[in-house]
C-alpha atoms as a PDB file:
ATOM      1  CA  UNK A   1     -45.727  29.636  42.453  1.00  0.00           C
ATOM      2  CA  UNK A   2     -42.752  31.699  42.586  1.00  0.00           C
ATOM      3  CA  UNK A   3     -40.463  31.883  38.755  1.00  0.00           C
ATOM      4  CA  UNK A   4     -37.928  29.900  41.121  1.00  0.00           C
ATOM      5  CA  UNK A   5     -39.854  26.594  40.308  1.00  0.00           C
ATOM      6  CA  UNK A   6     -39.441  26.773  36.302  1.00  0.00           C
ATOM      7  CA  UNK A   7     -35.841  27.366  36.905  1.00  0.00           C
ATOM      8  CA  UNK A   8     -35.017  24.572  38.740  1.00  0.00           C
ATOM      9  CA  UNK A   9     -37.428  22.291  36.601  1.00  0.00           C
ATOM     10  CA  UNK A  10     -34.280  21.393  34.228  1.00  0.00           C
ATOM     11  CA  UNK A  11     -32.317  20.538  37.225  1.00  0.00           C
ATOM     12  CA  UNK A  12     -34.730  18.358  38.584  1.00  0.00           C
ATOM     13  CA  UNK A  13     -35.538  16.602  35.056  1.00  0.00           C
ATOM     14  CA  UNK A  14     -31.509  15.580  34.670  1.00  0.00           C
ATOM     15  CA  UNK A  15     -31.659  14.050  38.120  1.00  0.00           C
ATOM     16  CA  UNK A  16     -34.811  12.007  37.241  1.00  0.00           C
ATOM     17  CA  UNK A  17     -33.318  10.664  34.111  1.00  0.00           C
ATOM     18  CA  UNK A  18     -29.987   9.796  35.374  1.00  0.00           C
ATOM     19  CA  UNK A  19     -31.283   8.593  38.358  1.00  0.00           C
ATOM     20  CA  UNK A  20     -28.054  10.289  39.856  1.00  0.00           C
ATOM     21  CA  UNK A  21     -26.922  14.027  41.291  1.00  0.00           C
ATOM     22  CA  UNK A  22     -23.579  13.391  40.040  1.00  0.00           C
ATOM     23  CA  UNK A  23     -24.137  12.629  36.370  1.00  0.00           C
ATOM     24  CA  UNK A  24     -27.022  14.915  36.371  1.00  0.00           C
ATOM     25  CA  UNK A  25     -24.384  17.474  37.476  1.00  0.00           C
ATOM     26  CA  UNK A  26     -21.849  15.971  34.812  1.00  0.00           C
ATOM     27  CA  UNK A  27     -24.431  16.369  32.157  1.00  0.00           C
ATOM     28  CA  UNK A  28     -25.362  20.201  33.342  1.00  0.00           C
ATOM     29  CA  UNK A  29     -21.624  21.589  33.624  1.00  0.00           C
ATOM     30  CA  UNK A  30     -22.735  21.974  37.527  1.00  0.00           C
ATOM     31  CA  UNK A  31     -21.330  20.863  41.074  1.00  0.00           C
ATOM     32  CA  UNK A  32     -23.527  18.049  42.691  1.00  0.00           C
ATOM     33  CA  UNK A  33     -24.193  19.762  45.417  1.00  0.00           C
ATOM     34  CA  UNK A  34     -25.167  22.962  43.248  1.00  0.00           C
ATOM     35  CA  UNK A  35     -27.575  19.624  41.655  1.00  0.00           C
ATOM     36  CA  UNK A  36     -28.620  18.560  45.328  1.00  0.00           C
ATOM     37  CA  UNK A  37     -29.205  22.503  46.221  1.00  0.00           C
ATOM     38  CA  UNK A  38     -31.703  22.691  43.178  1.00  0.00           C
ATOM     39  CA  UNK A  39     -33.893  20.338  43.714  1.00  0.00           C
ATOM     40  CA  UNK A  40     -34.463  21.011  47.631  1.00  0.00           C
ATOM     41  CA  UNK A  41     -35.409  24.170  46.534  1.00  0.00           C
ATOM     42  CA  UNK A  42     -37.812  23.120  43.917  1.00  0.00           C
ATOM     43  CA  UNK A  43     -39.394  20.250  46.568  1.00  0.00           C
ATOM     44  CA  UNK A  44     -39.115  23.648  49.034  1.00  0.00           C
ATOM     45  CA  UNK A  45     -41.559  25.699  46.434  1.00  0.00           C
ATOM     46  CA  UNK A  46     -43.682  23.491  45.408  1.00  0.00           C
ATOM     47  CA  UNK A  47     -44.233  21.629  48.873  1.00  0.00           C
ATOM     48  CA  UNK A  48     -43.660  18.355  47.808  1.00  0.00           C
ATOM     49  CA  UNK A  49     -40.892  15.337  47.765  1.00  0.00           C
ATOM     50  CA  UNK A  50     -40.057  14.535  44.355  1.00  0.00           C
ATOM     51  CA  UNK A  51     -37.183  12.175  44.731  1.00  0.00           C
ATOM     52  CA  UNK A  52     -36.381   9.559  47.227  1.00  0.00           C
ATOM     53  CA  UNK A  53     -32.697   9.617  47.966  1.00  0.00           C
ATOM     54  CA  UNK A  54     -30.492   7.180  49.816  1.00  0.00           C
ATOM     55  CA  UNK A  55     -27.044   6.853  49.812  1.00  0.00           C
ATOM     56  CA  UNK A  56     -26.903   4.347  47.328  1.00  0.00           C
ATOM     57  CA  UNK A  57     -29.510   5.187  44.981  1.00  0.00           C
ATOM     58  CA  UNK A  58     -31.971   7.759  43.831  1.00  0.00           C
ATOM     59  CA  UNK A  59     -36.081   7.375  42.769  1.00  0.00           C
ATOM     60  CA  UNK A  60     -39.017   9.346  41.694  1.00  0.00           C
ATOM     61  CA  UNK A  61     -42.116   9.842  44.205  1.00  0.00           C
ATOM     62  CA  UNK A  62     -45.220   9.560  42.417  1.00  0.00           C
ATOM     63  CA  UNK A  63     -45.461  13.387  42.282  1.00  0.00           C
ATOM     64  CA  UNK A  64     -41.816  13.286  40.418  1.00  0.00           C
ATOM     65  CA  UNK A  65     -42.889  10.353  38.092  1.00  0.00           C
ATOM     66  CA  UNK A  66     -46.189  12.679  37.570  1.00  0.00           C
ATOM     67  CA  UNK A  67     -43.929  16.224  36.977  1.00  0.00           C
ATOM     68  CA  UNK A  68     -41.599  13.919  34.642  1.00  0.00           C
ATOM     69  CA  UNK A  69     -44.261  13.015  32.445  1.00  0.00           C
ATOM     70  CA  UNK A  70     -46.411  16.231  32.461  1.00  0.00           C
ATOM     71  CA  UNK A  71     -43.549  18.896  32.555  1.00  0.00           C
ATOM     72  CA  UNK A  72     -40.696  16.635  30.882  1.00  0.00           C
ATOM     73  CA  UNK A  73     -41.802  17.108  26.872  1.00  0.00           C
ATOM     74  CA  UNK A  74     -42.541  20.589  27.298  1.00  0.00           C
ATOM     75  CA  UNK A  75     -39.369  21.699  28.621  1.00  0.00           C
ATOM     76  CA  UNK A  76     -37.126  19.258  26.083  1.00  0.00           C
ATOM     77  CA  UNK A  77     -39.449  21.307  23.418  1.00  0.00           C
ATOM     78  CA  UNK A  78     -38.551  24.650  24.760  1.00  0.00           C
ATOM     79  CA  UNK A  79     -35.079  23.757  24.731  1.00  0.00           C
ATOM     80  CA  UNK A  80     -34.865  22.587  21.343  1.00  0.00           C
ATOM     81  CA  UNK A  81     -36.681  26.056  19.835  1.00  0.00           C
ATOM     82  CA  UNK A  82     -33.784  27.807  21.829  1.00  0.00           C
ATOM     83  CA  UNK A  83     -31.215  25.956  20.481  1.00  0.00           C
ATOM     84  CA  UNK A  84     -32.434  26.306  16.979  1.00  0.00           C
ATOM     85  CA  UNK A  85     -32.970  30.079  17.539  1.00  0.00           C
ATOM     86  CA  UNK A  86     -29.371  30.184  18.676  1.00  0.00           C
ATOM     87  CA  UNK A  87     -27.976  27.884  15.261  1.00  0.00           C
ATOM     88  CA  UNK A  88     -30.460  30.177  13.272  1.00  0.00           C
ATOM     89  CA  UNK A  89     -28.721  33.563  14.946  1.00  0.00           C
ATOM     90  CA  UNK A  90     -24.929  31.960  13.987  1.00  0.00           C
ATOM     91  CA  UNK A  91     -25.737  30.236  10.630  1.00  0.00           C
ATOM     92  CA  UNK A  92     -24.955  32.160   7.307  1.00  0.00           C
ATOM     93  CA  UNK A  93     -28.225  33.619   5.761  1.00  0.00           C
ATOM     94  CA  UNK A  94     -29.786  36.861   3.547  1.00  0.00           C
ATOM     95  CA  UNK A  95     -27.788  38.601   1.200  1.00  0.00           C
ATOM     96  CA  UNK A  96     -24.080  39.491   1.282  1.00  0.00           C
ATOM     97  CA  UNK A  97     -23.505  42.849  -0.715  1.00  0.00           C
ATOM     98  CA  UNK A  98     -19.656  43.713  -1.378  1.00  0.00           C
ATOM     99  CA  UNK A  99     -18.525  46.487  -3.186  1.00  0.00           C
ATOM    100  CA  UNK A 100     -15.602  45.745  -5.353  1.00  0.00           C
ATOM    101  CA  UNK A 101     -13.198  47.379  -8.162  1.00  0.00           C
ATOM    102  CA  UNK A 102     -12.917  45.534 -11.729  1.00  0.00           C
ATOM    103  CA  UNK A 103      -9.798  44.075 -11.184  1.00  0.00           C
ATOM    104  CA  UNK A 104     -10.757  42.032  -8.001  1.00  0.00           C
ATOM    105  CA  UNK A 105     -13.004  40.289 -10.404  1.00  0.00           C
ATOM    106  CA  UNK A 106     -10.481  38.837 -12.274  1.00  0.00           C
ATOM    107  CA  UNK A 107      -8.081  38.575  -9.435  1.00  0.00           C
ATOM    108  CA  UNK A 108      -8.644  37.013  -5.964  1.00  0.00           C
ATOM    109  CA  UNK A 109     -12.511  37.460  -5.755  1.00  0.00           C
ATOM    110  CA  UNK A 110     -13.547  34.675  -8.229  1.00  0.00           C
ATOM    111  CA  UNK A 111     -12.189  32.010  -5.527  1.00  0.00           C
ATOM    112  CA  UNK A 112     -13.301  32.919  -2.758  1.00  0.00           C
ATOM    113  CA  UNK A 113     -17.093  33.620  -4.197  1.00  0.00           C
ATOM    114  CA  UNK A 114     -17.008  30.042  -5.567  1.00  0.00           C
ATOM    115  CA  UNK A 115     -15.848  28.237  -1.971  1.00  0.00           C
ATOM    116  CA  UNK A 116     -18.112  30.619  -0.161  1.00  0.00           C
ATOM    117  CA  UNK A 117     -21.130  29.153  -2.912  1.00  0.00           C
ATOM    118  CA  UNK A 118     -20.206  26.109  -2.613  1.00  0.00           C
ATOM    119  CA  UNK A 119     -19.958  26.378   1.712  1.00  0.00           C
ATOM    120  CA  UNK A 120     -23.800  28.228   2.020  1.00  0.00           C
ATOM    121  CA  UNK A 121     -25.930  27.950  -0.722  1.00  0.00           C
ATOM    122  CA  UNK A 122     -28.482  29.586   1.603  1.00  0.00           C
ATOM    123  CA  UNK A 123     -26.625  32.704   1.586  1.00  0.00           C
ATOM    124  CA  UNK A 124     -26.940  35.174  -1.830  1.00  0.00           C
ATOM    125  CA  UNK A 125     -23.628  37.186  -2.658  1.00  0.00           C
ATOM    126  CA  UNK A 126     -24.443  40.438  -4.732  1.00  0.00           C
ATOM    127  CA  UNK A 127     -21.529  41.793  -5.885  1.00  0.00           C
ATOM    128  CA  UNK A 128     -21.428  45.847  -7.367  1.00  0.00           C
ATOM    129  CA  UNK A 129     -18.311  46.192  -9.088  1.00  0.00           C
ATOM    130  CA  UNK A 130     -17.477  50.410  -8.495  1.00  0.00           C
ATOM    131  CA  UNK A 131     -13.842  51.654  -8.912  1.00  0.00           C
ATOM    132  CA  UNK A 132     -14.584  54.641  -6.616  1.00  0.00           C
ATOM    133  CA  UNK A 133     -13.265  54.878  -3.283  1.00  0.00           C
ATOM    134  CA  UNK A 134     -16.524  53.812  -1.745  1.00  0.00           C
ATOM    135  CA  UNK A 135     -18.256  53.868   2.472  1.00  0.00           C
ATOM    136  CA  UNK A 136     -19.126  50.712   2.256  1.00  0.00           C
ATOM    137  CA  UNK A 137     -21.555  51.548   5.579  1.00  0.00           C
ATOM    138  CA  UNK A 138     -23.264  54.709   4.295  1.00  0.00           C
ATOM    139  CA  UNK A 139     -23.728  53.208   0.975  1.00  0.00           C
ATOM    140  CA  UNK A 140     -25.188  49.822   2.906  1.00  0.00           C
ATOM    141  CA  UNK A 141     -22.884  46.890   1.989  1.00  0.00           C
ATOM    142  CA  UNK A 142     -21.319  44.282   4.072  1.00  0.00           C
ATOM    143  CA  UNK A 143     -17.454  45.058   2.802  1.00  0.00           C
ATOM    144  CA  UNK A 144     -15.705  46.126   0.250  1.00  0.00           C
ATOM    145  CA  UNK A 145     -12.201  45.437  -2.028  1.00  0.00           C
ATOM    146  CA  UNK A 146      -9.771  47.663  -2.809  1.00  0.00           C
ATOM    147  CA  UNK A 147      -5.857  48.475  -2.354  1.00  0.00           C
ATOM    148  CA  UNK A 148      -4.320  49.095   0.853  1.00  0.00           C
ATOM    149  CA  UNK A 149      -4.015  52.755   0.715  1.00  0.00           C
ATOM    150  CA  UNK A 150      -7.520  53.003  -0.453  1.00  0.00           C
ATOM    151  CA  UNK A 151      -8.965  51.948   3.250  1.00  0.00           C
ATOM    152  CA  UNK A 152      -9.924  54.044   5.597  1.00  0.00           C
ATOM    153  CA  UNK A 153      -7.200  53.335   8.825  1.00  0.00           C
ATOM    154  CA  UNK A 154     -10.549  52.706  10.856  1.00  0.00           C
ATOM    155  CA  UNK A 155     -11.774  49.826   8.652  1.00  0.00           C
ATOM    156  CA  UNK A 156     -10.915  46.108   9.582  1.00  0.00           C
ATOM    157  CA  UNK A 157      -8.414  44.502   6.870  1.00  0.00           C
ATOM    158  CA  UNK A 158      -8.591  41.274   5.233  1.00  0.00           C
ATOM    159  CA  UNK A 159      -5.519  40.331   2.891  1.00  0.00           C
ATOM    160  CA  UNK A 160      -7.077  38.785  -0.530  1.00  0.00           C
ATOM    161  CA  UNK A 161      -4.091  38.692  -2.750  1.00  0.00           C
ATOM    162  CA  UNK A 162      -0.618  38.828  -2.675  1.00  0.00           C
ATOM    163  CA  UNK A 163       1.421  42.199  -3.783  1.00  0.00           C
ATOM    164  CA  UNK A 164       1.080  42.791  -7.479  1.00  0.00           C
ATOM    165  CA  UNK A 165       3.422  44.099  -9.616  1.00  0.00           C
ATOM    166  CA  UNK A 166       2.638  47.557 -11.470  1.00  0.00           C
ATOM    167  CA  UNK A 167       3.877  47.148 -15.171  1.00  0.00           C
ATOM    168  CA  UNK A 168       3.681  49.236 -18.264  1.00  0.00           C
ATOM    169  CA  UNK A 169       2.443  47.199 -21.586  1.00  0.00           C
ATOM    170  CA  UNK A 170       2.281  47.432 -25.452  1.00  0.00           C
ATOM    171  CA  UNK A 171       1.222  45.803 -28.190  1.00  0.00           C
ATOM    172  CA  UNK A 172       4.320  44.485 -30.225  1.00  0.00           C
ATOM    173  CA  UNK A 173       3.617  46.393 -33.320  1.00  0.00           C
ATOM    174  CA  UNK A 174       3.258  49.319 -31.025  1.00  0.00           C
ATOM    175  CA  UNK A 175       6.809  49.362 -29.703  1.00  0.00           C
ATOM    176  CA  UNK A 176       7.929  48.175 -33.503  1.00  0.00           C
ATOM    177  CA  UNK A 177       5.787  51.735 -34.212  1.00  0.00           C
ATOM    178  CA  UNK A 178       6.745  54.069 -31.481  1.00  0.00           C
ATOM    179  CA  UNK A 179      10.002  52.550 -29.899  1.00  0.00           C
ATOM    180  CA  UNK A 180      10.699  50.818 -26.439  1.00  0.00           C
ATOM    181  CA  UNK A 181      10.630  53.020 -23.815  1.00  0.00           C
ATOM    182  CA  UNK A 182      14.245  52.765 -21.776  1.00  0.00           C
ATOM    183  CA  UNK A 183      13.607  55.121 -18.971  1.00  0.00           C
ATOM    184  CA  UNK A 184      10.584  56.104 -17.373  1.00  0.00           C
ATOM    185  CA  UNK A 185      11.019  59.818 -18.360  1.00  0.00           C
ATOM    186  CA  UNK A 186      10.825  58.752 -21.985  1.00  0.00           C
ATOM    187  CA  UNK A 187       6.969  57.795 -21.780  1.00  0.00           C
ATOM    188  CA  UNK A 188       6.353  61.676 -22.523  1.00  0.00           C
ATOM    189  CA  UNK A 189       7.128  61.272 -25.996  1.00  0.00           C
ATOM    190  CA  UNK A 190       4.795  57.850 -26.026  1.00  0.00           C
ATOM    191  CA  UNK A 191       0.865  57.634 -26.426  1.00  0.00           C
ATOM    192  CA  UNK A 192      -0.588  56.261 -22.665  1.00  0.00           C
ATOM    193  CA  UNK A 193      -3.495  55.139 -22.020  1.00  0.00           C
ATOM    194  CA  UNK A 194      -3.895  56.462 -18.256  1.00  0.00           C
ATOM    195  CA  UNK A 195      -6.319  54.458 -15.192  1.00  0.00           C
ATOM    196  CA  UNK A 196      -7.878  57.620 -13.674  1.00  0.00           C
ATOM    197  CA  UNK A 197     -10.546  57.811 -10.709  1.00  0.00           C
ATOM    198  CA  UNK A 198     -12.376  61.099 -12.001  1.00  0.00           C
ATOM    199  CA  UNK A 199     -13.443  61.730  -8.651  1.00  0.00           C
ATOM    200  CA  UNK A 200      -9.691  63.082  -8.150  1.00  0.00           C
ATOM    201  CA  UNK A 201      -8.598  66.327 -10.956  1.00  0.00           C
ATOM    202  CA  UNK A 202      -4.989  66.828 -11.661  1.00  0.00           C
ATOM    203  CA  UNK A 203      -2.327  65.380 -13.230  1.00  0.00           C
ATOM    204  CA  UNK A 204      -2.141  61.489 -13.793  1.00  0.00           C
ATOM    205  CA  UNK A 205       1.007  59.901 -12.839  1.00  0.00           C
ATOM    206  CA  UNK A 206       3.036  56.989 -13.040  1.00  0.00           C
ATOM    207  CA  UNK A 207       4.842  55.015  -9.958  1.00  0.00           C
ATOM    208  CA  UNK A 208       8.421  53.676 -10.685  1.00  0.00           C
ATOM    209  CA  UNK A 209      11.416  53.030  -8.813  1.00  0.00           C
ATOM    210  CA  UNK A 210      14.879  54.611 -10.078  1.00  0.00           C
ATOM    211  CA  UNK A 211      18.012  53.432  -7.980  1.00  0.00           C
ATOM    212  CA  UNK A 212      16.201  52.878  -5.315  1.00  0.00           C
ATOM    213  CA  UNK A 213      14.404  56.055  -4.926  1.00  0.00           C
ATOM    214  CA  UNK A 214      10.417  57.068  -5.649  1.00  0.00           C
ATOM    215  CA  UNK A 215       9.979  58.134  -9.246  1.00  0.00           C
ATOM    216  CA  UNK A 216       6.497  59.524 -11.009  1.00  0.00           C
ATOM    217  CA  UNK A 217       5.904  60.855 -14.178  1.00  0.00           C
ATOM    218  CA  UNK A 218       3.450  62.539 -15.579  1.00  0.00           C
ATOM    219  CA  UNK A 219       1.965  60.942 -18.996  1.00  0.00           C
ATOM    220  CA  UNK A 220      -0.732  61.898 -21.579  1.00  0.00           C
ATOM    221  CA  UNK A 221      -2.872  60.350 -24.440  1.00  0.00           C
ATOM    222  CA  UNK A 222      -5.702  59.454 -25.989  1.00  0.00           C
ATOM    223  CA  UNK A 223      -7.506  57.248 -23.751  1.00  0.00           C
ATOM    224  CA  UNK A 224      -8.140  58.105 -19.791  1.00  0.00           C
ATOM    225  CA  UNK A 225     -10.607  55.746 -17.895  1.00  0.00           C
ATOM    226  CA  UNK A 226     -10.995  54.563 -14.886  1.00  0.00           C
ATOM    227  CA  UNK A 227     -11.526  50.660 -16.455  1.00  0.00           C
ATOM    228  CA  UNK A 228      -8.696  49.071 -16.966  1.00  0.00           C
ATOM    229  CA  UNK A 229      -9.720  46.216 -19.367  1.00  0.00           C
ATOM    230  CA  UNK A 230     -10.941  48.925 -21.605  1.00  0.00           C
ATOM    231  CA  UNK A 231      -7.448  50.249 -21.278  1.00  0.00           C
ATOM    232  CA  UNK A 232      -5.600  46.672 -21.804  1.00  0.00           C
ATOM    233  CA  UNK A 233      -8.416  46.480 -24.937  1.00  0.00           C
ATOM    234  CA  UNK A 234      -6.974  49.302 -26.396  1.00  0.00           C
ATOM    235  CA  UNK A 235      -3.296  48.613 -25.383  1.00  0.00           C
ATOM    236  CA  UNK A 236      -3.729  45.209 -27.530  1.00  0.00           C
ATOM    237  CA  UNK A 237      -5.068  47.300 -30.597  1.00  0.00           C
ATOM    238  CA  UNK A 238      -1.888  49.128 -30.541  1.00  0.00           C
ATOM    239  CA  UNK A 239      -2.994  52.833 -29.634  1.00  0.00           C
ATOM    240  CA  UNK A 240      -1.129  52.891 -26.728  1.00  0.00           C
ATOM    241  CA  UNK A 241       0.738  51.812 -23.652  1.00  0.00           C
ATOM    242  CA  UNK A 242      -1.296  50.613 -20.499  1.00  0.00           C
ATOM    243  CA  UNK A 243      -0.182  50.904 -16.922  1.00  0.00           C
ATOM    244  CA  UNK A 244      -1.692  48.047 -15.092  1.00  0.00           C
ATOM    245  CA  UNK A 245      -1.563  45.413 -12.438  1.00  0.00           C
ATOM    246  CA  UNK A 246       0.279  42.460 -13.498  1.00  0.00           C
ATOM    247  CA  UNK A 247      -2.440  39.620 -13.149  1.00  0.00           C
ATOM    248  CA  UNK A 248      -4.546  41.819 -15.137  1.00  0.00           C
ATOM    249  CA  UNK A 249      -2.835  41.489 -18.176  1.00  0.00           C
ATOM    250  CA  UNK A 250      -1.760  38.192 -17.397  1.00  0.00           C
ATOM    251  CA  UNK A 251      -3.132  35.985 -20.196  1.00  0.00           C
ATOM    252  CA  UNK A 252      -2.295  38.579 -22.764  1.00  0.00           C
ATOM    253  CA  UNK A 253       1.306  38.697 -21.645  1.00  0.00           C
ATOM    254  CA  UNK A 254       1.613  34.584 -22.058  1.00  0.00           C
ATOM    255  CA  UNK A 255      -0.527  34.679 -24.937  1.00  0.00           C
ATOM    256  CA  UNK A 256       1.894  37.361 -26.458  1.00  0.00           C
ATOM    257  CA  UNK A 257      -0.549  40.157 -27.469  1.00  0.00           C
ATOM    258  CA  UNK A 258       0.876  42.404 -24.976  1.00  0.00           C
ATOM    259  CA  UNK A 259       4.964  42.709 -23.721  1.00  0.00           C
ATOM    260  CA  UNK A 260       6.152  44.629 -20.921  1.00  0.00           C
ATOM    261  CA  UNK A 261       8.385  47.779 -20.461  1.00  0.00           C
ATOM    262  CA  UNK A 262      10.914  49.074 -18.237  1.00  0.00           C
ATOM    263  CA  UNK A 263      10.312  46.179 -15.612  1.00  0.00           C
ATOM    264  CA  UNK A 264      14.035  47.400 -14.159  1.00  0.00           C
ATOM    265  CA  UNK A 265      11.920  50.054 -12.902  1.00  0.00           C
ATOM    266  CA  UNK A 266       8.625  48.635 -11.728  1.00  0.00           C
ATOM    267  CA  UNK A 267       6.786  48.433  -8.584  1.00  0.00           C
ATOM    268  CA  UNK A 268       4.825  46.417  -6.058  1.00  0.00           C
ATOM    269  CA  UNK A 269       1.651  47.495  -4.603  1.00  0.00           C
ATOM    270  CA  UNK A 270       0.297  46.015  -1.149  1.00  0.00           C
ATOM    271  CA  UNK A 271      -2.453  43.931  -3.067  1.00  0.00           C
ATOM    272  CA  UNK A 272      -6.208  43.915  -2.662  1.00  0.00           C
ATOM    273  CA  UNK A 273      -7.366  43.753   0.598  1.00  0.00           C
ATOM    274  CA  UNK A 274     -11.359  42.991   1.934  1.00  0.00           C
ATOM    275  CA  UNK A 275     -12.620  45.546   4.387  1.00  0.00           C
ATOM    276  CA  UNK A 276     -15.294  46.164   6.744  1.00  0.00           C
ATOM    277  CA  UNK A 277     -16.430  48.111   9.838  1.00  0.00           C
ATOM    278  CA  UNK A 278     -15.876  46.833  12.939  1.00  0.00           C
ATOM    279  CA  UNK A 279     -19.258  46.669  14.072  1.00  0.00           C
ATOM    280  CA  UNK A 280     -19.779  44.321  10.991  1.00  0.00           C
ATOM    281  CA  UNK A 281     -17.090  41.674  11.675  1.00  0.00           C
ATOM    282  CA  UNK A 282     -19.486  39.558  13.932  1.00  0.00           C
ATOM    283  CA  UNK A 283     -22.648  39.296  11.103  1.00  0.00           C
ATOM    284  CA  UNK A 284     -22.807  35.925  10.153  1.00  0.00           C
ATOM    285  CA  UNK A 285     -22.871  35.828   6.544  1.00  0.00           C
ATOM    286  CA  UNK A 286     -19.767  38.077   6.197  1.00  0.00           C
ATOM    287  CA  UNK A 287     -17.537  36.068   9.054  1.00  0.00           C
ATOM    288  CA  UNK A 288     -18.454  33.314   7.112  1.00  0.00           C
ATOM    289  CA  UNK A 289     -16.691  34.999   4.002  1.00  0.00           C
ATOM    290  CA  UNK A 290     -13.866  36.125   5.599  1.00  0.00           C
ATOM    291  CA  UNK A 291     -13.083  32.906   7.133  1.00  0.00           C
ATOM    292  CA  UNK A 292     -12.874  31.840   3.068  1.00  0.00           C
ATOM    293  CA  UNK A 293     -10.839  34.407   2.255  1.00  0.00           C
ATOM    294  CA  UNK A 294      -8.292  33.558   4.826  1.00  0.00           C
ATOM    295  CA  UNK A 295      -8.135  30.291   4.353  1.00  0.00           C
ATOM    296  CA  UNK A 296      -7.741  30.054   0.668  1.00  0.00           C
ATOM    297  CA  UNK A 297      -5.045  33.553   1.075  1.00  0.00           C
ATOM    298  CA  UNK A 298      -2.925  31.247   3.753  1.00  0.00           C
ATOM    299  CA  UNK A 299      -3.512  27.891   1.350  1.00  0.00           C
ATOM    300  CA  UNK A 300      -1.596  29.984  -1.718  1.00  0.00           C
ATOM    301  CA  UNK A 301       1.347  31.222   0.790  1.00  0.00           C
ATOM    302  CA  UNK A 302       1.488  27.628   1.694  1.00  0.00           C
ATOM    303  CA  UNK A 303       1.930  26.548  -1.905  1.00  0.00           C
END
C-alpha cells in the first residue's frame, strides 16, 4: 500500500459520517469535489468500493462499514494526541526568568506578576532583581526591565509604566538643617546621596531642566549606591538629599517623611520598559506575559 491510502483515510472517514461530500467538505475546510477526488483515489489504492453514491444519497459498502470500524478509532486517537501536542506547544509552561532593577519592584512589575499568577499557575516566574545593565540572552533569561535608554536598539520594547518624574528629596529637618536648595547649582554646597551603577567611573551627575535647556550638575556626599531605597532610607534619616524616581518615594512624600526640591526644574524619564530578543517574542510563557503587561499598561491610560 502506497502512504497515499493513510492520507486520504480522514477524507474518507468525514464522508462516512456525514453520509455527504458536501458537509464532509464543509467540515474539512475542502471543495467537494477535492472530497469526491479523495476518496476515488483511496477506492483506486486499495482496490475496493467503499461508498455507494447516487445522486441523492451516499452509503457504506461492507468494506467501508468494515474500514469505519477498524480504522475509525485509531485515526480520531491520532488526531487528538496531535491536537494536544499542538495546545501543549502554545500553552504557557516552565519557568519565566526576568531580570529586573529594584525600582520595577515597587513600580509596574508587582501587577503584572500578580495577573500573570493568577492567568497560569502552571507557569513559575523567577525574578533576579540586578541594577546592572544586563544581556538578558547571554546571561539566559527570558527579558528584562529597565529604562529606555538602557536597551539595546536591537531588543524588542514593551512599555510597563508611564514616564516618571526625576525629583530631588529631603527629610524636613534636613532642609530646616542645611537650607532649601533654589537652583540646581546650589546642591554643591548640600550633602547627596548619589544612585551610581559602579560598572560606569566618573563623575555622578544630576539631570534638570533650566529655561528650557539640558542642565547637569555634578554632586558629592556621603552615601553612593547603586540601591535606591537604601538611598531614600538614608534621605529619611536626614543625612542627605536623594535623587530618585518619583513613585519611589511615593508613600514617604504623602506620608510626609520626605519633601521635594526644585520641582521648577525637574525632569521626566521615558519609564520602565520590558525587553527581549526577537527570537524570544514567540516562547509561550513570555508572550503570555507580555500580553499582561499590555493590557494592564493600556487599562491605566484608559483610566
Amino acid at each position: 500500500m502506497r502512504g497515499g491510502a493513510l492520507a486520504q483515510l480522514p477524507v474518507f472517514l468525514a464522508v462516512a459520517e456525514h453520509r455527504s461530500f458536501t458537509a464532509a467538505a464543509r467540515a474539512l475546510g475542502i471543495s467537494p469535489s477535492a472530497a469526491s477526488q479523495s476518496v476515488a483515489r483511496l477506492e483506486e489504492e486499495l482496490d475496493v468500493a467503499l461508498l455507494v453514491r447516487t445522486t441523492r444519497s451516499v452509503s457504506l459498502t461492507d468494506a467501508g462499514t468494515r474500514l469505519v470500524v477498524e480504522a475509525g478509532p485509531a485515526v480520531a486517537a491520532a488526531s487528538t494526541a496531535l491536537l494536544a501536542v499542538r495546545r501543549a506547544r502554545d500553552e504557557p509552561a516552565g519557568t519565566l526568568r526576568l531580570n529586573v532593577p529594584r525600582v520595577a519592584c515597587r513600580v509596574g512589575l508587582p501587577p503584572v506578576l500578580m495577573e500573570y499568577a493568577r492567568r497560569y499557575p502552571q507557569v513559575r516566574a523567577e525574578v533576579v532583581v540586578d541594577n546592572r545593565r544586563v544581556d538578558v540572552v547571554r546571561e539566559g533569561f527570558d527579558a528584562g526591565i529597565r529604562v529606555e535608554e538602557s536597551i539595546d536598539k536591537d531588543m524588542v520594547r514593551v512599555r510597563l509604566t508611564s514616564p516618571m518624574r526625576l525629583v530631588v528629596v529631603g527629610s524636613k529637618r534636613y532642609f530646616a538643617a542645611r537650607g532649601r536648595p533654589k537652583h540646581p547649582r546650589e546642591l554643591v554646597r548640600h550633602a547627596c546621596l548619589g544612585w551610581r551603577s559602579f560598572a560606569r567611573a566618573g563623575e555622578h551627575r544630576w539631570a534638570f531642566h533650566d529655561r528650557g535647556r539640558d542642565l547637569e550638575v555634578g554632586v558629592s556626599g556621603p552615601i553612593f549606591s547603586n540601591d535606591a531605597e537604601l538611598l531614600i532610607a538614608c534621605a529619611e534619616r536626614d543625612v542627605g538629599l536623594a535623587f530618585v524616581a518619583q513613585p519611589e518615594v511615593a508613600r514617604q512624600l504623602a506620608s510626609g517623611k520626605l519633601e521635594t526640591a526644585l520641582d521648577d526644574y525637574a525632569v521626566d524619564i521615558a519609564g520602565l520598559f520590558l525587553y527581549f530578543s526577537r527570537a524570544a517574542r514567540h516562547v509561550p510563557r513570555l508572550r503570555a506575559f507580555v500580553a499582561c503587561a499590555r493590557e494592564l499598561t493600556a487599562g491605566k491610560k484608559a483610566r
